[in-house]
N, C-alpha and C. Protein backbone atom coordinates (compact mmCIF):
# COMPACT_ATOMS: atom_id res chain seq x y z
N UNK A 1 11.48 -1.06 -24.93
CA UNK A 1 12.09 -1.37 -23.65
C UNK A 1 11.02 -1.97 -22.74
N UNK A 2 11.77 -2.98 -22.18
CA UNK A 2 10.14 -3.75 -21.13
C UNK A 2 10.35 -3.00 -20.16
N UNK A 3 9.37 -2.86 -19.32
CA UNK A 3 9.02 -2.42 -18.07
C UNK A 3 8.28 -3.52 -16.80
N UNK A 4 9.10 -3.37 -15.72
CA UNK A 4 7.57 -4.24 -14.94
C UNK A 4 6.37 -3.77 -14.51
N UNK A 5 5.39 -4.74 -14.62
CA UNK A 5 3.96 -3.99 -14.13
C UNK A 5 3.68 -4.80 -13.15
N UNK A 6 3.67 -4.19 -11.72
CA UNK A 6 3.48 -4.64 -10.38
C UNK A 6 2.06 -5.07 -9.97
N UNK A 7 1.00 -5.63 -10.64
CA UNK A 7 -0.21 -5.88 -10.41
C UNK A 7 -0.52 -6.75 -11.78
N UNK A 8 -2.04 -7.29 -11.44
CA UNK A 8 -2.09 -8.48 -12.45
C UNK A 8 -3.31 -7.51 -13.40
N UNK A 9 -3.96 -6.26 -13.10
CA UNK A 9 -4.50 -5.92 -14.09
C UNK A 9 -3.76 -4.41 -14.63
N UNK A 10 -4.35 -4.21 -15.91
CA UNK A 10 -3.82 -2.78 -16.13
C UNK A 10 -4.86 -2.08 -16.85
N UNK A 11 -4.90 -0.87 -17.08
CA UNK A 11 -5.62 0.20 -17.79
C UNK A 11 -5.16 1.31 -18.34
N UNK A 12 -5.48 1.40 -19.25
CA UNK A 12 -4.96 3.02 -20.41
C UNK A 12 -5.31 3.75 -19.23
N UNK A 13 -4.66 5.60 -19.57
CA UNK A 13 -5.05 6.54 -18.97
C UNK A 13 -6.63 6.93 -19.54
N UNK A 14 -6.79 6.62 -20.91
CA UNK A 14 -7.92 6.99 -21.62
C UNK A 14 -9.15 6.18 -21.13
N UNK A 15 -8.57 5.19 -21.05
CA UNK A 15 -9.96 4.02 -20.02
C UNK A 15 -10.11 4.69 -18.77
N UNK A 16 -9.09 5.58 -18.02
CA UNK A 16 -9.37 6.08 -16.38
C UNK A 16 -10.22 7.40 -16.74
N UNK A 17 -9.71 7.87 -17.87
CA UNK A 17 -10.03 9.70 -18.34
C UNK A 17 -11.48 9.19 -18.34
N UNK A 18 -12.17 8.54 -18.84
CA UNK A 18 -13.21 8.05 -19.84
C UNK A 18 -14.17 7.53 -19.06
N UNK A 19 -14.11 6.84 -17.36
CA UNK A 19 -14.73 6.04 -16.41
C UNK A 19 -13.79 5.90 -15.50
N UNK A 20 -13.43 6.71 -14.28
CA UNK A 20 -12.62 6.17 -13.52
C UNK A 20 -13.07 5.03 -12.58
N UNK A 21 -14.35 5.39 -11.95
CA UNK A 21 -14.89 4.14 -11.10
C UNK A 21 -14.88 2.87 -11.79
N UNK A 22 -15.35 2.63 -13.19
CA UNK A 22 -15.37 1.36 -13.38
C UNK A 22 -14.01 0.84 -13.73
N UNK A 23 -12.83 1.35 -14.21
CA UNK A 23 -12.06 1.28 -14.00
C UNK A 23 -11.05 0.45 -12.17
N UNK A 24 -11.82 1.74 -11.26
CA UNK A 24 -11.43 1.23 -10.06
C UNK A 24 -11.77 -0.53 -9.51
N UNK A 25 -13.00 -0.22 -10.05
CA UNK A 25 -14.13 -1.08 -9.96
C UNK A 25 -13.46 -2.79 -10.22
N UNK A 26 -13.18 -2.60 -11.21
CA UNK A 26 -12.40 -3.47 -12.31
C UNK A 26 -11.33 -4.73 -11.78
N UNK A 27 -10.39 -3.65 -10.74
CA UNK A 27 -9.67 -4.35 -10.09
C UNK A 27 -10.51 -5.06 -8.74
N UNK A 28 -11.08 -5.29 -8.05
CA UNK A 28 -11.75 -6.23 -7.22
C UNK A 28 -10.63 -5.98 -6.17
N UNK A 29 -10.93 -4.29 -5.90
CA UNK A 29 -10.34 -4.11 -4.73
C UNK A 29 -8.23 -3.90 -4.54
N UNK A 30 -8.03 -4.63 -5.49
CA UNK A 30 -6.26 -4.63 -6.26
C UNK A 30 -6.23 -3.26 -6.71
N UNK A 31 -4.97 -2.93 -6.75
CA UNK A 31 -4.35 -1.63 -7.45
C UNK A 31 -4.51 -2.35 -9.04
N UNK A 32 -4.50 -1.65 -9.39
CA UNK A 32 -4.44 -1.50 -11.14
C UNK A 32 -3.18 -0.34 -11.87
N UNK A 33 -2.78 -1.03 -12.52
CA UNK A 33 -1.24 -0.07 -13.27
C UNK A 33 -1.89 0.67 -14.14
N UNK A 34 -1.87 1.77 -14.42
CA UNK A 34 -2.26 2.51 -15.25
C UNK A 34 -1.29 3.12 -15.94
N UNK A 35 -1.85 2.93 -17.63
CA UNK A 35 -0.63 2.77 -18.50
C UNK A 35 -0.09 4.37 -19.53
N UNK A 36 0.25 4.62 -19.56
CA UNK A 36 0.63 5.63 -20.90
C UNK A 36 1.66 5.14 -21.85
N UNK A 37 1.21 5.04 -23.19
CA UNK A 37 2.04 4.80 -24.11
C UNK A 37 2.22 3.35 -23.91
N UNK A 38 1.74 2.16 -23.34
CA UNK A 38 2.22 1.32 -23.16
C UNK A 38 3.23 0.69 -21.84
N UNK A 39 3.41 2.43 -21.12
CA UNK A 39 4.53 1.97 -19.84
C UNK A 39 3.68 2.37 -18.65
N UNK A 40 4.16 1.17 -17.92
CA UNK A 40 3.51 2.19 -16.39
C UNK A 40 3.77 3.77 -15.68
N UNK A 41 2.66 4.52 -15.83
CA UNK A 41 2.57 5.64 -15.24
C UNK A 41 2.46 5.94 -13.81
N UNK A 42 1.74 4.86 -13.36
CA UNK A 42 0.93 4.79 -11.90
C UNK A 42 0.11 4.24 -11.66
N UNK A 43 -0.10 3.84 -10.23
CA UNK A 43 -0.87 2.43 -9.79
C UNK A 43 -2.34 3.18 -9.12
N UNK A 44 -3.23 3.08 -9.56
CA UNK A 44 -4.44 2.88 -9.06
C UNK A 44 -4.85 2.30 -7.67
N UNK A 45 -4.60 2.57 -6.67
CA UNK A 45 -5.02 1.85 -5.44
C UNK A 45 -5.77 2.16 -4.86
N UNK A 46 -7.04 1.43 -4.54
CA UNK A 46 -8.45 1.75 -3.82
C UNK A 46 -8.05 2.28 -2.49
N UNK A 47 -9.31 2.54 -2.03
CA UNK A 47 -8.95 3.13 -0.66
C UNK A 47 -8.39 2.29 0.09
N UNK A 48 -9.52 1.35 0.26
CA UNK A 48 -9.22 0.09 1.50
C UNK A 48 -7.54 -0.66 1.35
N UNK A 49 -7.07 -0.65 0.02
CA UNK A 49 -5.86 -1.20 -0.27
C UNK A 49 -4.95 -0.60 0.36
N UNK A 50 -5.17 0.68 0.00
CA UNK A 50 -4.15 1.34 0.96
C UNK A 50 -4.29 1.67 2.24
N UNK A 51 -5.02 1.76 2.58
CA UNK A 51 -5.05 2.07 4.34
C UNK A 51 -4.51 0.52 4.47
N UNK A 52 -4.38 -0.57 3.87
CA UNK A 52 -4.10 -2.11 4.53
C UNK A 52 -2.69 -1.61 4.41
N UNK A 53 -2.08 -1.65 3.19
CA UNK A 53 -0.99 -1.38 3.11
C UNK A 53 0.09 -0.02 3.91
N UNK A 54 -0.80 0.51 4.47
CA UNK A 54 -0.50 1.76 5.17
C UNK A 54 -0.27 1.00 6.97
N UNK A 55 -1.49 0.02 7.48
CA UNK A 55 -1.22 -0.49 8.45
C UNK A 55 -0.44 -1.33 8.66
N UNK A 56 0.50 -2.32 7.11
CA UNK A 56 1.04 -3.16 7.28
C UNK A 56 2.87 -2.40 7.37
N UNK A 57 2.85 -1.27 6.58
CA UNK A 57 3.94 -0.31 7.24
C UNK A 57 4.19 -0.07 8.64
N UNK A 58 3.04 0.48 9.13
CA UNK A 58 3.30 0.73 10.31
C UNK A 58 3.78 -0.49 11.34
N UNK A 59 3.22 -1.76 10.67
CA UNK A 59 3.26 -2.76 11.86
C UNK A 59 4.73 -3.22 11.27
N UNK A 60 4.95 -2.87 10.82
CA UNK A 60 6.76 -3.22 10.07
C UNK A 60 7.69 -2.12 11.04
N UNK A 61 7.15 -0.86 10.73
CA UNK A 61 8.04 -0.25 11.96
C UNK A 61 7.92 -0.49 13.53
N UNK A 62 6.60 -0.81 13.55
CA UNK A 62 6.61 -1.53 15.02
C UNK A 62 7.17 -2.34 15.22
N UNK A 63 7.20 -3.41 14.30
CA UNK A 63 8.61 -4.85 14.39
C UNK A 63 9.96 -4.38 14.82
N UNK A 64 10.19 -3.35 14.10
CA UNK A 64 11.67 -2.57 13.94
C UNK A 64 12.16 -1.99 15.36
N UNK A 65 10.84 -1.40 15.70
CA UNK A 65 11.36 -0.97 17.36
C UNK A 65 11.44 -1.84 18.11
N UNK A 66 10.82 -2.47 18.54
CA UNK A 66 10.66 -3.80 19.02
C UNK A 66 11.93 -4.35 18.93
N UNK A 67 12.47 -4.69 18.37
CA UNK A 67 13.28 -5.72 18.35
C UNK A 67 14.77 -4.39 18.81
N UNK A 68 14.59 -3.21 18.09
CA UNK A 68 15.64 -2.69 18.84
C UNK A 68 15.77 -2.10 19.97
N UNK A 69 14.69 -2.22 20.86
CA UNK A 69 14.91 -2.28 22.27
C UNK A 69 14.60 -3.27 22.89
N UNK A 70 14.68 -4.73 22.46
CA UNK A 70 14.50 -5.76 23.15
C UNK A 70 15.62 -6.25 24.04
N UNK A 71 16.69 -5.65 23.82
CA UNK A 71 18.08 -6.35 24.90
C UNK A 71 17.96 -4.81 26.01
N UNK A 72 16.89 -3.88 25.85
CA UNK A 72 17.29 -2.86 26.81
C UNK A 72 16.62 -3.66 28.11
N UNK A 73 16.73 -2.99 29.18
CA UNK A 73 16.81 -3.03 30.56
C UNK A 73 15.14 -2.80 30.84
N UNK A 74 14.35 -3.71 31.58
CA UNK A 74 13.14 -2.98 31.79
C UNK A 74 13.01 -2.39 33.12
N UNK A 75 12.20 -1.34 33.17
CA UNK A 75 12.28 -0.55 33.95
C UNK A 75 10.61 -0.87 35.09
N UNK A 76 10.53 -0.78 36.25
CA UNK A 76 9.25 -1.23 36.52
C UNK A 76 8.59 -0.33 37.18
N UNK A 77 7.35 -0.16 36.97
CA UNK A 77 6.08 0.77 36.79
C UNK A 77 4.92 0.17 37.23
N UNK A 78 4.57 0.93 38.40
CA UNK A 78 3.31 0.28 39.27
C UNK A 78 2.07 1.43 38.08
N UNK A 79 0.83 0.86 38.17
CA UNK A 79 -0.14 1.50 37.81
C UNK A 79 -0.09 2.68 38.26
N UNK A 80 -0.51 2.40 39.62
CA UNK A 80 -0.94 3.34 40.82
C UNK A 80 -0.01 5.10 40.11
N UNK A 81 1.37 4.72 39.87
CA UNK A 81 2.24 5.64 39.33
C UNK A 81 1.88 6.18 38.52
N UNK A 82 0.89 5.78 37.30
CA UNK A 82 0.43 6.57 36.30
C UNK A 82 -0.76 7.16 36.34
């Protein structure tokens, strides 16, 4: 049965068991699929990848609010007030 593999590199679990850094290493910063049996188990994602991908969530839900209170009413607020 095919499976998709969401990244352009991959690695056995036995290549991660065996060296995980160079493994990490490997991908140039990319998640890496990590395989069992041939199927994807789970994606390898460096730190920095994910905190990007973690800020690009957030700025997706910021879009989301945004836009659903954009027809509300603004309300006005001197500095001095805060």
């Amino acid at each position: 049965m095919p499976y998709p593999i969401l990244s352009d590199m991959a690695a056995s679990i036995s290549e991660l068991k065996a060296n995980p850094m160079k493994v990490v290493a490997s991908g140039d910063g990319r998640a890496i699929a990590i395989l069992n049996r041939n199927e994807p188990a789970f994606y390898c994602v460096p730190a920095a990848a994910y905190e990007a991908l973690m800020e690009a969530l957030d700025d997706v839900d910021l879009v989301r609010l945004v836009k659903a209170r954009m027809h509300e009413d603004a309300v006005p607020v001197s500095l001095d007030d805060l």
